[in-house]
PDB file of N, CA and C in Angstrom:
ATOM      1  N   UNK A   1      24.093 -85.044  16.660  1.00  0.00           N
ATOM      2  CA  UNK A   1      22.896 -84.713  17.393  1.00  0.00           C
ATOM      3  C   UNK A   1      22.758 -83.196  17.480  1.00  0.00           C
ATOM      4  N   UNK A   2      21.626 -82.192  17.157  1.00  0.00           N
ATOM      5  CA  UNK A   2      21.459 -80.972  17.306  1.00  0.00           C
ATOM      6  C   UNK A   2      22.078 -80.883  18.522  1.00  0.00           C
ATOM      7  N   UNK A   3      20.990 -81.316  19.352  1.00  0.00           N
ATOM      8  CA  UNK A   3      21.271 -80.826  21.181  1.00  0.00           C
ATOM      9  C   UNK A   3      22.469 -81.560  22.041  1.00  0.00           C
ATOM     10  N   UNK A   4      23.456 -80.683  21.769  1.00  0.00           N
ATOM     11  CA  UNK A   4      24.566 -81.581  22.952  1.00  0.00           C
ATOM     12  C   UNK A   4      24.522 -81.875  24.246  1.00  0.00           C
ATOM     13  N   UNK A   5      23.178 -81.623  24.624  1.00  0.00           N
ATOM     14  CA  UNK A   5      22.964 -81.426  26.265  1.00  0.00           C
ATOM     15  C   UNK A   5      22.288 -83.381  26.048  1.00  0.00           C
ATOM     16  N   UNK A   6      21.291 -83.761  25.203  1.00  0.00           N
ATOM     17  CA  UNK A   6      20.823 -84.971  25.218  1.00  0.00           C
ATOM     18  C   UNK A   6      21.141 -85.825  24.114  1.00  0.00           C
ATOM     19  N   UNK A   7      21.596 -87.156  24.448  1.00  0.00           N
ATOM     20  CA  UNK A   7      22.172 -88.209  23.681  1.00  0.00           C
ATOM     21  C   UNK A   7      21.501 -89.503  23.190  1.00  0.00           C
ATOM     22  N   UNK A   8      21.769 -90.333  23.339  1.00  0.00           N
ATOM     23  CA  UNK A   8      20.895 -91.567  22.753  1.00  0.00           C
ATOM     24  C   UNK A   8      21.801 -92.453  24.213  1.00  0.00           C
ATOM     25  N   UNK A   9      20.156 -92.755  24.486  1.00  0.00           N
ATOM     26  CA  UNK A   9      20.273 -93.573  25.923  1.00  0.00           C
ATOM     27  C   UNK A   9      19.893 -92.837  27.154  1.00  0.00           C
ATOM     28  N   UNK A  10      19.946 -91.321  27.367  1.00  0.00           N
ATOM     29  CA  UNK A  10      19.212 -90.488  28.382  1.00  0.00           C
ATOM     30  C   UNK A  10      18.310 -90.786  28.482  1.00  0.00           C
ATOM     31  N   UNK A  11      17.924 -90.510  29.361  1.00  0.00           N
ATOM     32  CA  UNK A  11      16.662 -90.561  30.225  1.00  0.00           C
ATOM     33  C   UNK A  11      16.027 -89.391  30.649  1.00  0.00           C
ATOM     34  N   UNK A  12      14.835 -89.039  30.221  1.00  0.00           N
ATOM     35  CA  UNK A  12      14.065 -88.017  29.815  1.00  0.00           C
ATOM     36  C   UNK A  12      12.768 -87.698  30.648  1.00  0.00           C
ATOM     37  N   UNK A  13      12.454 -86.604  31.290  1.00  0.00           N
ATOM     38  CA  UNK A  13      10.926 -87.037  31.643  1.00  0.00           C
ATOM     39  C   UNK A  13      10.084 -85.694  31.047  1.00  0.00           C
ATOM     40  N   UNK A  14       9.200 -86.183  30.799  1.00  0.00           N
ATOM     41  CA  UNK A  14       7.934 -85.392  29.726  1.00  0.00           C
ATOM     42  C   UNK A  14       7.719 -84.117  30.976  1.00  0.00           C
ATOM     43  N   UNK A  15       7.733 -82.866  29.736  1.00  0.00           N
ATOM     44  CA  UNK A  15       7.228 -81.767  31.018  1.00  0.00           C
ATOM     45  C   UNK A  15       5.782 -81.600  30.333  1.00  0.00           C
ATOM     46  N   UNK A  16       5.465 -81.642  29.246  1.00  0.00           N
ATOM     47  CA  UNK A  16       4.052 -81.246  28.826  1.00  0.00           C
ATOM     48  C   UNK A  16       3.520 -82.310  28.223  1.00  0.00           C
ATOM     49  N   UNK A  17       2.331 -81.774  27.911  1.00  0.00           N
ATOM     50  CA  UNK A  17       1.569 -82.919  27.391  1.00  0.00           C
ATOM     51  C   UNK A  17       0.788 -83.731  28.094  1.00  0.00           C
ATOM     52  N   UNK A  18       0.046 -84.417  27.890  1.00  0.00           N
ATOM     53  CA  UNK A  18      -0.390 -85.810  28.543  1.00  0.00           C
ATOM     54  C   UNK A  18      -0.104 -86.786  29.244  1.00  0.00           C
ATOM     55  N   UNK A  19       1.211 -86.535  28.992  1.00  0.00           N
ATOM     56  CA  UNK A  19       2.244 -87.676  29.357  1.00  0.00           C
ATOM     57  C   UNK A  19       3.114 -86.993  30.172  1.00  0.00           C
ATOM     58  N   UNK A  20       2.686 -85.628  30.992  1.00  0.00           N
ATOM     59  CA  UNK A  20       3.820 -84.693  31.544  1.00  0.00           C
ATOM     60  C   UNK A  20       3.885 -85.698  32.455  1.00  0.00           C
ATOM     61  N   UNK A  21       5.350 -85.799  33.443  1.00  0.00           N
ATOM     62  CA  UNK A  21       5.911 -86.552  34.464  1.00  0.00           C
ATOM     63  C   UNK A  21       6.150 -88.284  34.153  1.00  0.00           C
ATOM     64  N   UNK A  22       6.036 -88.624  32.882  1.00  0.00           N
ATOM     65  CA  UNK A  22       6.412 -89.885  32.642  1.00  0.00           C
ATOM     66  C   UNK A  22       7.723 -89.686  31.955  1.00  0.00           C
ATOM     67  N   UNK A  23       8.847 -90.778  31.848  1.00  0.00           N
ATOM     68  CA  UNK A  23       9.856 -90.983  32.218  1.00  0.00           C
ATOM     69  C   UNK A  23      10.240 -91.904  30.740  1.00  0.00           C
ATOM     70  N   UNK A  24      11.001 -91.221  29.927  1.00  0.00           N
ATOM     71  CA  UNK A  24      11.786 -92.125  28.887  1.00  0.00           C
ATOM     72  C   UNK A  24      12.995 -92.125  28.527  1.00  0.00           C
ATOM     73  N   UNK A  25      13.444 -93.160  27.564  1.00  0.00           N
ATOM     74  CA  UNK A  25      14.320 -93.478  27.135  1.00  0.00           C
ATOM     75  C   UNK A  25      14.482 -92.666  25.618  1.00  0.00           C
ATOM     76  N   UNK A  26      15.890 -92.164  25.072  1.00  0.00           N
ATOM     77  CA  UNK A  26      15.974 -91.322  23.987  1.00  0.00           C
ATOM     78  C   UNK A  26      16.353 -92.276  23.271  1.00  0.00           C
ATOM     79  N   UNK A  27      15.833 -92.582  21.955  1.00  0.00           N
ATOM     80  CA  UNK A  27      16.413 -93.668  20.668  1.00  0.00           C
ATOM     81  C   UNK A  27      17.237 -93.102  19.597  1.00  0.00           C
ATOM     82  N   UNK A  28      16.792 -92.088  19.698  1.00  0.00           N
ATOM     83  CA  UNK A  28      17.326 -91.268  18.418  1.00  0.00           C
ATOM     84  C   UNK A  28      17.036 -89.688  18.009  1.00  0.00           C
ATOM     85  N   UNK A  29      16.717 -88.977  16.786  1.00  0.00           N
ATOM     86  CA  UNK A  29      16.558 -88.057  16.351  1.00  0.00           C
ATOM     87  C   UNK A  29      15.218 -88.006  15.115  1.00  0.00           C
ATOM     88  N   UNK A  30      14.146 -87.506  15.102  1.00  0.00           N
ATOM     89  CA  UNK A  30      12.871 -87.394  14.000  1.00  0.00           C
ATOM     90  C   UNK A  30      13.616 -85.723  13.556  1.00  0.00           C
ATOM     91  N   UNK A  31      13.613 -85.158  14.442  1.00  0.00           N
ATOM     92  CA  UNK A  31      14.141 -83.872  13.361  1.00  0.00           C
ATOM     93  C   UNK A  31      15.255 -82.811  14.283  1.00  0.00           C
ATOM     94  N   UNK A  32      15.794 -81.672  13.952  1.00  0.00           N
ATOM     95  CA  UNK A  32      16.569 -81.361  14.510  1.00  0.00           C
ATOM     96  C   UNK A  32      15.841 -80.780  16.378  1.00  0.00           C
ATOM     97  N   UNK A  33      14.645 -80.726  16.205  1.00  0.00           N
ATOM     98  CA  UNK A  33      14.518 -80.487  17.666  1.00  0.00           C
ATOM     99  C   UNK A  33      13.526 -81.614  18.554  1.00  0.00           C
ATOM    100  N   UNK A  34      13.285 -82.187  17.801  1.00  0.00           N
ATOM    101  CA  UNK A  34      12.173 -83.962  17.911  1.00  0.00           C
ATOM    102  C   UNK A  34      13.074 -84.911  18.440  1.00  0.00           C
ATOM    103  N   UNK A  35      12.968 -85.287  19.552  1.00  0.00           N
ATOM    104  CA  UNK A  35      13.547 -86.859  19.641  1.00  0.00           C
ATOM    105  C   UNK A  35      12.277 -87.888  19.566  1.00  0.00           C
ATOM    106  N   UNK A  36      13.020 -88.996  19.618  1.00  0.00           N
ATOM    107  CA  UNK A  36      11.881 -90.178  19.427  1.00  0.00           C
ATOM    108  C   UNK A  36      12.774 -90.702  20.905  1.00  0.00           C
ATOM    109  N   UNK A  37      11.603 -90.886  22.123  1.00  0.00           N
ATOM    110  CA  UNK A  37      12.070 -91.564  23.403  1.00  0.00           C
ATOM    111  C   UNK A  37      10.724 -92.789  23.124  1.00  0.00           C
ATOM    112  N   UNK A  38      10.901 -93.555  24.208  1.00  0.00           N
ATOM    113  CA  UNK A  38      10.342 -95.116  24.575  1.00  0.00           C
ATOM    114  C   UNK A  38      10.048 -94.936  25.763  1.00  0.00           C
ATOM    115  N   UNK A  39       9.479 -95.393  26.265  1.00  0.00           N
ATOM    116  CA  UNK A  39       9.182 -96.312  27.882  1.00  0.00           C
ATOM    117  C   UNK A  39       8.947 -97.488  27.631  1.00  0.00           C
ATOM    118  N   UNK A  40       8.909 -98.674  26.601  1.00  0.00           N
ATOM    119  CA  UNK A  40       9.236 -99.881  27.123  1.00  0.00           C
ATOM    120  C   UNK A  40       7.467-100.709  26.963  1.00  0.00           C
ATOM    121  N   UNK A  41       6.691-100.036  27.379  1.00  0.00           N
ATOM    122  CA  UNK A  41       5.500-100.587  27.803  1.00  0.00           C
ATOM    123  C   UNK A  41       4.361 -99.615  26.482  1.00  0.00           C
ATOM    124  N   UNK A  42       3.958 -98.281  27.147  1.00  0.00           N
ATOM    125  CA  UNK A  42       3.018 -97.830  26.602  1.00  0.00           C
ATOM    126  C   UNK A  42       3.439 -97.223  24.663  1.00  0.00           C
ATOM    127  N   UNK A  43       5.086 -96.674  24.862  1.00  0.00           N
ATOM    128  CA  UNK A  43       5.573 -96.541  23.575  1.00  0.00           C
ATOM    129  C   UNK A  43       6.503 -97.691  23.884  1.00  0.00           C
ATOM    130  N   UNK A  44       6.596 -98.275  22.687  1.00  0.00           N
ATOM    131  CA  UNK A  44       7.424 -99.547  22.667  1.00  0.00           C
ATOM    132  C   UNK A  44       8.581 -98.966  21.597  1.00  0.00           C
ATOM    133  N   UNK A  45       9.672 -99.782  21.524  1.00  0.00           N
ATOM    134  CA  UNK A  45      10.759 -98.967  20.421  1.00  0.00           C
ATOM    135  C   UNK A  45       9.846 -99.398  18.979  1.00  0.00           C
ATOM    136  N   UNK A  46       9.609 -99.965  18.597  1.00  0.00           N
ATOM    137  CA  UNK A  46       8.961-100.193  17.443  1.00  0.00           C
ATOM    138  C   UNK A  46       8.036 -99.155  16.765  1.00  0.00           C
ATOM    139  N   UNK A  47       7.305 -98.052  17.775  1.00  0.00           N
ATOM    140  CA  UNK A  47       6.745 -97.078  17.557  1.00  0.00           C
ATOM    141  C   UNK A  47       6.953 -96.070  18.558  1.00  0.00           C
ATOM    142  N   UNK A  48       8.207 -95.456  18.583  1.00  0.00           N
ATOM    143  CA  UNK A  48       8.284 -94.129  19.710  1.00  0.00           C
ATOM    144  C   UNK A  48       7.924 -93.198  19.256  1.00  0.00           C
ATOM    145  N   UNK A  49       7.603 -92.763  20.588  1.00  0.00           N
ATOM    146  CA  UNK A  49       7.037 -91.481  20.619  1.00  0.00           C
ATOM    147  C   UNK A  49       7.897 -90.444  20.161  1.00  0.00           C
ATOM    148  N   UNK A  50       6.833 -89.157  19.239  1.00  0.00           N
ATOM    149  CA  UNK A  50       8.092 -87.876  18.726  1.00  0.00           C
ATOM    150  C   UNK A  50       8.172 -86.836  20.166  1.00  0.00           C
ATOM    151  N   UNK A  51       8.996 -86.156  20.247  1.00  0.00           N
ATOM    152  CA  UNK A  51       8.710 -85.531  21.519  1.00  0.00           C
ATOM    153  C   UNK A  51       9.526 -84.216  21.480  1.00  0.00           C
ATOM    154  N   UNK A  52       9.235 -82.955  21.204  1.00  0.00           N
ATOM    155  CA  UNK A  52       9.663 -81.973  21.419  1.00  0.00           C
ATOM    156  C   UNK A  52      10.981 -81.382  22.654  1.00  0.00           C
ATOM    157  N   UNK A  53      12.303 -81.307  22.417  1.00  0.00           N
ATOM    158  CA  UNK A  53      12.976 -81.075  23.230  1.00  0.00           C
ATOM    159  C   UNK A  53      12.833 -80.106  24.136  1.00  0.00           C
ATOM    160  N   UNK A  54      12.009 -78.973  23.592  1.00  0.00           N
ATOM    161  CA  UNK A  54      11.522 -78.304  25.093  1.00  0.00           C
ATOM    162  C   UNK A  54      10.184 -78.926  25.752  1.00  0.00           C
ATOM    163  N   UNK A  55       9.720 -79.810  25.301  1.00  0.00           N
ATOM    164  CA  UNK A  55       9.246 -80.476  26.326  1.00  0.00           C
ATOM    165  C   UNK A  55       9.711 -81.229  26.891  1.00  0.00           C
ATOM    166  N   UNK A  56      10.545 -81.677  26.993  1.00  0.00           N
ATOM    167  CA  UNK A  56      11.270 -82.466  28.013  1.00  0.00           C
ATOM    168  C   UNK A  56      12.629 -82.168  28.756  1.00  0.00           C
ATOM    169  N   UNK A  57      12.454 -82.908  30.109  1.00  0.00           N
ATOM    170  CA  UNK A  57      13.368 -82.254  31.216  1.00  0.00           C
ATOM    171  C   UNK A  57      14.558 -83.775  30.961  1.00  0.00           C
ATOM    172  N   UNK A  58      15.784 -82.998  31.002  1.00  0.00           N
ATOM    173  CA  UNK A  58      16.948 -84.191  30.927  1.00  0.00           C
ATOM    174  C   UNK A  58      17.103 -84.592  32.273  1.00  0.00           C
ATOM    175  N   UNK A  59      17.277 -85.708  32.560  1.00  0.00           N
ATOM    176  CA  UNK A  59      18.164 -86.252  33.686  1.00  0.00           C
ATOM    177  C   UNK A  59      19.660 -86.199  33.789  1.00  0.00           C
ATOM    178  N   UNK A  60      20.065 -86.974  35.353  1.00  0.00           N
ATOM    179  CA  UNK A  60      21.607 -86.541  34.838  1.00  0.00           C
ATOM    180  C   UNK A  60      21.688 -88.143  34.816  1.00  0.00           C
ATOM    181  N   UNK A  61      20.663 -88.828  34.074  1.00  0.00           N
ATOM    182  CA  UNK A  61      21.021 -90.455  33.956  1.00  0.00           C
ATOM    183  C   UNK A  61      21.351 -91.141  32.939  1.00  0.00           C
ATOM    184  N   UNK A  62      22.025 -91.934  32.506  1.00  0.00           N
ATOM    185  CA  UNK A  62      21.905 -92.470  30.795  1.00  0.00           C
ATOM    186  C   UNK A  62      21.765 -94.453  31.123  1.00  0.00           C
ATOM    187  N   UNK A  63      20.499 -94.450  30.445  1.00  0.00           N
ATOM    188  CA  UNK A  63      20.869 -95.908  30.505  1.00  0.00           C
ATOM    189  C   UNK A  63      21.772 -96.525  29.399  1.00  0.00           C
ATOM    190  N   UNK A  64      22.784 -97.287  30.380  1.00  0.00           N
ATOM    191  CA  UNK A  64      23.940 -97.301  29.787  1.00  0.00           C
ATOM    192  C   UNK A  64      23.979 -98.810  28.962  1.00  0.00           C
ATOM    193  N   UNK A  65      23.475 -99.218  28.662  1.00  0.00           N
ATOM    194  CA  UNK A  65      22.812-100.495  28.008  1.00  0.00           C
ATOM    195  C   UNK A  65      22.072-100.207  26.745  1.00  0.00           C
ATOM    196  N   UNK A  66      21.538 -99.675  26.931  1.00  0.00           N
ATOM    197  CA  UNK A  66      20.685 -99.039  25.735  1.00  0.00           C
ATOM    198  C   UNK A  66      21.526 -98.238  24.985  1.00  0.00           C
ATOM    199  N   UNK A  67      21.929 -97.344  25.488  1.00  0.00           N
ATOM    200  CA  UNK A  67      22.956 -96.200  24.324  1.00  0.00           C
ATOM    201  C   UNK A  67      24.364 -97.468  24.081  1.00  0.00           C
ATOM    202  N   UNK A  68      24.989 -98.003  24.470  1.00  0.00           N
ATOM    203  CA  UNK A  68      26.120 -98.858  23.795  1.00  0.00           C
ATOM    204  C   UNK A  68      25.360 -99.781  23.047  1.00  0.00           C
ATOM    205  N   UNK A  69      23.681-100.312  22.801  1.00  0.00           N
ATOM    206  CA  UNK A  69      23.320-100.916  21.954  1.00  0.00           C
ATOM    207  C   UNK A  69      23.045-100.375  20.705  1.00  0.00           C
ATOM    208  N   UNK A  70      22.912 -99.228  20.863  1.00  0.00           N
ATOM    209  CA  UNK A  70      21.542 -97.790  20.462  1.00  0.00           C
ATOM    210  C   UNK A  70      23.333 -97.468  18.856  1.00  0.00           C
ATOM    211  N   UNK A  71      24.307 -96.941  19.890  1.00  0.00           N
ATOM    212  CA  UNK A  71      25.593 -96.592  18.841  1.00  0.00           C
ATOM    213  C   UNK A  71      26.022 -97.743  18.334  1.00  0.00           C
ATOM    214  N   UNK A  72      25.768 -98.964  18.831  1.00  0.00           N
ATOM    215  CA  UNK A  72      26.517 -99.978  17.707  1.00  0.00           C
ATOM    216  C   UNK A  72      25.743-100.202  16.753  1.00  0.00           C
ATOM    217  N   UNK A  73      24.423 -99.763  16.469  1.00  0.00           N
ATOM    218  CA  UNK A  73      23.818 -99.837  15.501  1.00  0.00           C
ATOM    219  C   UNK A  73      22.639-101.206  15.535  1.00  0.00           C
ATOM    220  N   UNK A  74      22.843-101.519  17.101  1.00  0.00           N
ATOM    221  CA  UNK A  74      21.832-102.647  16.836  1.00  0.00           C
ATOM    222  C   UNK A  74      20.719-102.214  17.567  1.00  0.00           C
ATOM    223  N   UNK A  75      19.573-103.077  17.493  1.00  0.00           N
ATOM    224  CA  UNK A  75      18.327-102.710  17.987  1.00  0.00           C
ATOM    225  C   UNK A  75      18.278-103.502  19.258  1.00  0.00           C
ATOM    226  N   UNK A  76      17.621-102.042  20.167  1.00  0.00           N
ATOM    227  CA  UNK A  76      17.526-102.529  21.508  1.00  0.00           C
ATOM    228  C   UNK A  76      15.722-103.216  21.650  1.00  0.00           C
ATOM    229  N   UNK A  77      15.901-103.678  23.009  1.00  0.00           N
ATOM    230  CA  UNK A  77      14.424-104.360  22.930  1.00  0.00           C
ATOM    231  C   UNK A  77      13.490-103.209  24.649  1.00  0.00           C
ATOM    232  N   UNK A  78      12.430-103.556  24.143  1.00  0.00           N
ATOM    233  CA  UNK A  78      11.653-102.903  25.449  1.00  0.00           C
ATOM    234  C   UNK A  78      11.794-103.708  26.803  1.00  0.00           C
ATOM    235  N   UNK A  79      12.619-104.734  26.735  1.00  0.00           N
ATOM    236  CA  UNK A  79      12.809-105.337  28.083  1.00  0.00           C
ATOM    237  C   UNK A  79      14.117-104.437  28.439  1.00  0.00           C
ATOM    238  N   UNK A  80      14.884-104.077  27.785  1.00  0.00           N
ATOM    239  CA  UNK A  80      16.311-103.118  27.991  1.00  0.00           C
ATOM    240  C   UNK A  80      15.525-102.065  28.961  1.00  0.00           C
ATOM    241  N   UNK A  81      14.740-101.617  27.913  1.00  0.00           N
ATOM    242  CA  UNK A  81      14.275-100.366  28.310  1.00  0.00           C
ATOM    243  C   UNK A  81      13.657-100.119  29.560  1.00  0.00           C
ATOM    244  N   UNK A  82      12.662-101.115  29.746  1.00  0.00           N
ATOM    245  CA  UNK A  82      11.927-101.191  30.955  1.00  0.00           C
ATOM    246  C   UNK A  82      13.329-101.457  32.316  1.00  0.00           C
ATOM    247  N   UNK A  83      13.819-101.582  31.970  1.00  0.00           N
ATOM    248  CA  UNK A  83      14.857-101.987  33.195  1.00  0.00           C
ATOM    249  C   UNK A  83      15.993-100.923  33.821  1.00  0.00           C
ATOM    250  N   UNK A  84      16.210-100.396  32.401  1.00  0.00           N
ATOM    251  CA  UNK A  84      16.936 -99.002  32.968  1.00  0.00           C
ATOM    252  C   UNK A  84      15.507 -98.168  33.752  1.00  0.00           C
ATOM    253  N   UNK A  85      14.687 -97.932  33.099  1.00  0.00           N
ATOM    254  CA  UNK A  85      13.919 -97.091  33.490  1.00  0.00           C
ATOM    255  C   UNK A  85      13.147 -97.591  35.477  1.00  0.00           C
ATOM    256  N   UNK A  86      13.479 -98.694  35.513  1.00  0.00           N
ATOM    257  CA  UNK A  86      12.771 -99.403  37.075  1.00  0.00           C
ATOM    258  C   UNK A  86      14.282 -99.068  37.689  1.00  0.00           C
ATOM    259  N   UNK A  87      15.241 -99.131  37.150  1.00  0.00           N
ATOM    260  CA  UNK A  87      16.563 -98.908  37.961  1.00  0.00           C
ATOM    261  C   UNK A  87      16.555 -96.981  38.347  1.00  0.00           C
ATOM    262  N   UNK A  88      16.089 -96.543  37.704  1.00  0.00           N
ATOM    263  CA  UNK A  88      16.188 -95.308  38.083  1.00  0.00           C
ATOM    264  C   UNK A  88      15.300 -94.734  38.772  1.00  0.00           C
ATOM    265  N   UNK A  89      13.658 -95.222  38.726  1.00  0.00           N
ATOM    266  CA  UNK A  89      12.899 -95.336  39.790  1.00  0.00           C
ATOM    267  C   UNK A  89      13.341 -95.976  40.736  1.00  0.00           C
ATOM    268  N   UNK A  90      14.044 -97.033  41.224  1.00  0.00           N
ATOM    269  CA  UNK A  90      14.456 -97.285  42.410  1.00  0.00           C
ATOM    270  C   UNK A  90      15.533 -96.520  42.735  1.00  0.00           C
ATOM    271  N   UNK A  91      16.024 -96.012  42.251  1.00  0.00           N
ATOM    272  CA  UNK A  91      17.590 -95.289  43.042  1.00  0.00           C
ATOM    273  C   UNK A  91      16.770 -94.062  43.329  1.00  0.00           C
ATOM    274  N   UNK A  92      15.832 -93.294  42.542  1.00  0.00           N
ATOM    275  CA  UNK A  92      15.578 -91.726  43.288  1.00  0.00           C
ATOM    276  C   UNK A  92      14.255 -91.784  42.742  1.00  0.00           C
TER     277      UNK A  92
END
């Protein structure tokens, strides 16, 4: 991964854009400074969103379901996703 600060399975929230203050999930890497994150609903994993790493603010959260699915190489689903992401809206 370029950025050692964000991994696959963090949890991300948009600082710019359209989408500033919405809240995703990291899948992977589009280029060395691009991640591709999800939310589950509006980007689904099937088509994530590209997203500029300085636009986005890291959490100190990882959904931990998603990244042990994400490194074994299998494909996670948007019900994963949606669930880390309601678990972390409910805790803060």
């Amino acid at each position: 991964m370029p950025d050692g600060n964000i991994s696959l399975g963090h949890i991300v929230i948009s600082s710019a854009g359209r989408d500033a203050g919405r809240a995703y999930v990291v899948l992977g890497w589009y280029k060395p400074q691009t991640l591709l994150v999800a939310d589950g609903r509006s980007r689904k994993v099937e088509s994530p969103k590209k997203k500029n790493v300085k636009h986005v603010k890291r959490l100190n959260s990882i959904a931990n379901n998603v990244a042990e699915t994400l490194a074994s190489g299998q494909k996670t689903t948007d019900e994963d996703i949606r669930q880390a992401l309601a678990q972390i809206e409910a805790t803060g």
